[in-house]
Protein backbone atom coordinates (compact mmCIF):
# COMPACT_ATOMS: atom_id res chain seq x y z
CA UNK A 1 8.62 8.37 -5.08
CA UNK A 2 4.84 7.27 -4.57
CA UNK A 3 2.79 8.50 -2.20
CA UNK A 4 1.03 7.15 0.74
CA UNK A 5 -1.53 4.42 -0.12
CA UNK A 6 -4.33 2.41 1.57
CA UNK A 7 -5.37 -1.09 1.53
CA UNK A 8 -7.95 -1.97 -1.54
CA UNK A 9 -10.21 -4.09 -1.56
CA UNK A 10 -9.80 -6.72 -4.98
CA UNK A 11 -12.83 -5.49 -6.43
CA UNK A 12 -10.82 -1.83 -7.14
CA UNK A 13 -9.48 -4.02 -10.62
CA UNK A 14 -11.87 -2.10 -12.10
CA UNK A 15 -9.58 0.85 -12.14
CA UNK A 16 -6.81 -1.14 -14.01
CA UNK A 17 -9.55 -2.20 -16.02
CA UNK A 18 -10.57 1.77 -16.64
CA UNK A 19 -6.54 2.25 -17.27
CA UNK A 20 -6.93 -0.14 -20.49
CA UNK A 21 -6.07 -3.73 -18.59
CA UNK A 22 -7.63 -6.96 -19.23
CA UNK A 23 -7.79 -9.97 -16.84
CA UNK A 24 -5.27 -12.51 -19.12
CA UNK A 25 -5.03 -15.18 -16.83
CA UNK A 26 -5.67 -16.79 -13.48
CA UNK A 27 -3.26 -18.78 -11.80
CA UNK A 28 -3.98 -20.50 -8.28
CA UNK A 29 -5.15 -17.25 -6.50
CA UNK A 30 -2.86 -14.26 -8.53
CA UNK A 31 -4.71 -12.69 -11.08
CA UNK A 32 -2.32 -11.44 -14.08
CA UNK A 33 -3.56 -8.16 -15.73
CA UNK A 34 -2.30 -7.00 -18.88
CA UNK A 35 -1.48 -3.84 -21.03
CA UNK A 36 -0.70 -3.39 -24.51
CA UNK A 37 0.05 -0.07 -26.40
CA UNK A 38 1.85 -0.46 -29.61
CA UNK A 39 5.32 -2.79 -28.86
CA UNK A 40 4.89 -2.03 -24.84
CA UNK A 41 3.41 -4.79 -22.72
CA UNK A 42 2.52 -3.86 -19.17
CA UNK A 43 1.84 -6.67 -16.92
CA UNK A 44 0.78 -6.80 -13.25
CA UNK A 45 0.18 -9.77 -11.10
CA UNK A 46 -2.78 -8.59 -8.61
CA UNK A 47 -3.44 -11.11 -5.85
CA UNK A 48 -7.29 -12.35 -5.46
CA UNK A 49 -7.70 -11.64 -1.96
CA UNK A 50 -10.40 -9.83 -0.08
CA UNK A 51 -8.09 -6.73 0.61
CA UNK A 52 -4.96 -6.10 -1.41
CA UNK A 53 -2.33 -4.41 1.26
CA UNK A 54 -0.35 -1.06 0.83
CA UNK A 55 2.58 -2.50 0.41
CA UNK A 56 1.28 -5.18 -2.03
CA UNK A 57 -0.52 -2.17 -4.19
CA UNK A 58 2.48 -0.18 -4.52
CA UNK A 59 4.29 -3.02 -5.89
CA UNK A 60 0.99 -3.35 -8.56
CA UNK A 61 1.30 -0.05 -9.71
CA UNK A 62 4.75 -0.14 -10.14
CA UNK A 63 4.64 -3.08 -12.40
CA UNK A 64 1.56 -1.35 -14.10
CA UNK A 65 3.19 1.90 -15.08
CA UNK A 66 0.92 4.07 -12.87
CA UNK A 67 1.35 6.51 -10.32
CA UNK A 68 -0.58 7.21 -7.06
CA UNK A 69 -2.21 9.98 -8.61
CA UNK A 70 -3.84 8.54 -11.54
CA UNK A 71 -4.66 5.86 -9.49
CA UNK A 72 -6.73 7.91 -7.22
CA UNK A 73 -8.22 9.69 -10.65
CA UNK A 74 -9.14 6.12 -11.79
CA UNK A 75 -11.34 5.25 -9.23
């Protein structure tokens, strides 16, 4: 289960950046991050707002493959 989180602001991408994402493409104002390691493709769809909101972060991490924890190591 993942832990307790806090709002981010947008500019944290640079830890998905740090976790080997790239920004792929842009679409209106969602922002779609991506992933690859051998045949895996991770994707996550990060909206472009000013602060990203708990709930909205967990659901980015879960798409992402990454847990609270090395979140909070990433940044």
């Amino acid at each position: 289960m993942l832990g307790r989180l806090k709002p981010q602001p947008y500019r944290d991408k640079r830890r998905l950046e740090a976790a080997g994402f790239f920004e792929a493409t842009q679409r209106g104002s969602h922002v779609k991050f991506v992933r690859r390691a051998g045949a895996e493709v991770d994707t996550a769809i990060v909206p472009k707002k000013q602060e990203i909101p708990a709930g909205t972060l967990r659901s980015i991490l879960s798409q992402a493959h990454i847990e609270p924890d090395e979140w909070d190591e990433l940044g």
